[in-house]
N, C-alpha and C. Protein backbone atom coordinates (compact mmCIF):
# COMPACT_ATOMS: atom_id res chain seq x y z
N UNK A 1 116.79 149.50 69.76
CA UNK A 1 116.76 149.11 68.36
C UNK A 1 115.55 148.18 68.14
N UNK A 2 114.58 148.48 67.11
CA UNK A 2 113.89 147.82 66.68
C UNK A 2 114.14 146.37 65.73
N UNK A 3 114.13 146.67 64.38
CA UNK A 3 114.63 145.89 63.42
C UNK A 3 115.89 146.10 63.12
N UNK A 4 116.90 145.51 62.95
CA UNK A 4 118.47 145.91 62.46
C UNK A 4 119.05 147.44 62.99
N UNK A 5 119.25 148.21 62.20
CA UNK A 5 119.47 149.88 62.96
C UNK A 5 118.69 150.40 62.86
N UNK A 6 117.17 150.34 63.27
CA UNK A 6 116.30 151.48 63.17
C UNK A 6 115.55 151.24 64.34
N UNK A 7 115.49 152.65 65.13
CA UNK A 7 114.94 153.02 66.94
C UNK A 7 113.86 153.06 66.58
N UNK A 8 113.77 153.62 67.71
CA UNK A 8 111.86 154.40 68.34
C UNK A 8 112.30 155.41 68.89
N UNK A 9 111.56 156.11 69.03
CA UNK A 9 111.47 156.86 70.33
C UNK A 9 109.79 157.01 70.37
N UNK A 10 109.32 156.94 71.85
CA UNK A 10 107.81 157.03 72.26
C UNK A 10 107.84 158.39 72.66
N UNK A 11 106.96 159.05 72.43
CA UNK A 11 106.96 160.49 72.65
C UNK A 11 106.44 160.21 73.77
N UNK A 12 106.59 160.98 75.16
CA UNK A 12 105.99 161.05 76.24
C UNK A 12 104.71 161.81 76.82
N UNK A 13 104.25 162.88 75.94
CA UNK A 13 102.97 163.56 76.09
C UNK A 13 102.00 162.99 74.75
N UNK A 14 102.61 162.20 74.20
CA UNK A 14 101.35 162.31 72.73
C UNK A 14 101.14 160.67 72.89
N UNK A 15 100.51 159.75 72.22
CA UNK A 15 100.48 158.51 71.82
C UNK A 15 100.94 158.45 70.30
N UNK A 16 102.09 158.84 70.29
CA UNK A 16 102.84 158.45 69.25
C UNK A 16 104.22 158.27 69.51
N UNK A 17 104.98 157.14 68.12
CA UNK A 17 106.36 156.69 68.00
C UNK A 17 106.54 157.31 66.90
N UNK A 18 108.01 157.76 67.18
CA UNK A 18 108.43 158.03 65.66
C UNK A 18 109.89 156.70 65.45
N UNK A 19 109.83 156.24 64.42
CA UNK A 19 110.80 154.93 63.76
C UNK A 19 112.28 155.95 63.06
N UNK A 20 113.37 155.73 63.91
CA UNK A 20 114.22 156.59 62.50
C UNK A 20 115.33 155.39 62.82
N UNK A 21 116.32 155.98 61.26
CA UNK A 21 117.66 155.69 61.61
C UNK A 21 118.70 156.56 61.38
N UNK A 22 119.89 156.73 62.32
CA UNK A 22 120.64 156.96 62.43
C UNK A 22 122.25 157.30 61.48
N UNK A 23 122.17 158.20 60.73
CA UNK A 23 123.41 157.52 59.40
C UNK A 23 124.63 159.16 60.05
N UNK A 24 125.36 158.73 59.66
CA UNK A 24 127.03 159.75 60.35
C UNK A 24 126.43 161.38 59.98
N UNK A 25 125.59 161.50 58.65
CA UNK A 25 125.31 162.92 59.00
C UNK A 25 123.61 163.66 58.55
N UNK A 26 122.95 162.20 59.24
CA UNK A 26 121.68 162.97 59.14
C UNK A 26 120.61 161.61 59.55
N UNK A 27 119.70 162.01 59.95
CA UNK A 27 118.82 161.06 61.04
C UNK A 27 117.51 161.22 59.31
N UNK A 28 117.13 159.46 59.07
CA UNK A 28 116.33 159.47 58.46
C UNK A 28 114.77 159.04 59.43
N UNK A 29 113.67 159.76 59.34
CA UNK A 29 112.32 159.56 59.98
C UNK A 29 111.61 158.56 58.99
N UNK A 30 111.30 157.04 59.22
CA UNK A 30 110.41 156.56 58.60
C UNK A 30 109.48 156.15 58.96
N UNK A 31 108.89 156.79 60.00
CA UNK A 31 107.46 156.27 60.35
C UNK A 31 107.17 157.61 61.54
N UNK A 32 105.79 158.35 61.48
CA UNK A 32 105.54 158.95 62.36
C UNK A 32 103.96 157.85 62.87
N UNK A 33 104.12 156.99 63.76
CA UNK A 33 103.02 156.26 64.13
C UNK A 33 102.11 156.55 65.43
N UNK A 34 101.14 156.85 65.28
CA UNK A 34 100.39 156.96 66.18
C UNK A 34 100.54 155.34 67.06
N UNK A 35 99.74 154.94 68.14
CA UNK A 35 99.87 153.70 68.88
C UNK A 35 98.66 152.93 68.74
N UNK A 36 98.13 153.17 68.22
CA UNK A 36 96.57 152.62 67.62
C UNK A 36 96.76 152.17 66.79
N UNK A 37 97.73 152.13 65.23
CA UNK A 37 98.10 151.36 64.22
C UNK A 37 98.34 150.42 64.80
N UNK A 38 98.51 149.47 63.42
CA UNK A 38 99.27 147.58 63.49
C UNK A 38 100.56 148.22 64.12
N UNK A 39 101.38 147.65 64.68
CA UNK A 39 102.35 147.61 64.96
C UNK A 39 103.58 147.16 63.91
N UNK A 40 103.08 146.89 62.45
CA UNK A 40 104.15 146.46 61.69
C UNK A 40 103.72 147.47 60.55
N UNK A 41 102.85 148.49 60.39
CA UNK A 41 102.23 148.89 59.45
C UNK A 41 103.50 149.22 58.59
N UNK A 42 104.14 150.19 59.10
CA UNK A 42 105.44 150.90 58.86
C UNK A 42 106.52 150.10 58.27
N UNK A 43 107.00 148.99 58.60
CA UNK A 43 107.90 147.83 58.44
C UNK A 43 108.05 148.08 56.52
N UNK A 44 107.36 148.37 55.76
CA UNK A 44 107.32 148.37 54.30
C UNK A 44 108.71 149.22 53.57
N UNK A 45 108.93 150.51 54.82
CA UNK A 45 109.17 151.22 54.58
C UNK A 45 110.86 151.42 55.10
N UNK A 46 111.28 149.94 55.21
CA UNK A 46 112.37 149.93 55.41
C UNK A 46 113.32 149.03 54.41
N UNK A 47 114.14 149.71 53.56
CA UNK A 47 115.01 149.31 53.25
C UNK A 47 116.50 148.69 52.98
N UNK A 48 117.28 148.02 52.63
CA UNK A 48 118.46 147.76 52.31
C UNK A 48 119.33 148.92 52.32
């Protein structure tokens, strides 16, 4: 867990993360980040 309920996962062949969360019937994607961005670029994009 990153911030509150929202993961990572590091892809293992690419230099990218993807940011999601988890809800009972469907996985929301909010960030497809390469690893060269800020590390908070994405953070905007999380809501309440």
């Amino acid at each position: 867990m990153i911030e509150g309920d929202v993961r990572r996962y590091l892809m293992p062949r690419f230099a990218y993360a993807i940011y999601y969360r988890l809800f009972p019937d469907h996985i929301r994607i909010l960030a497809f980040k390469p690893h060269s961005r800020h590390p908070d670029y994405w953070r905007h994009r999380v809501s309440n």
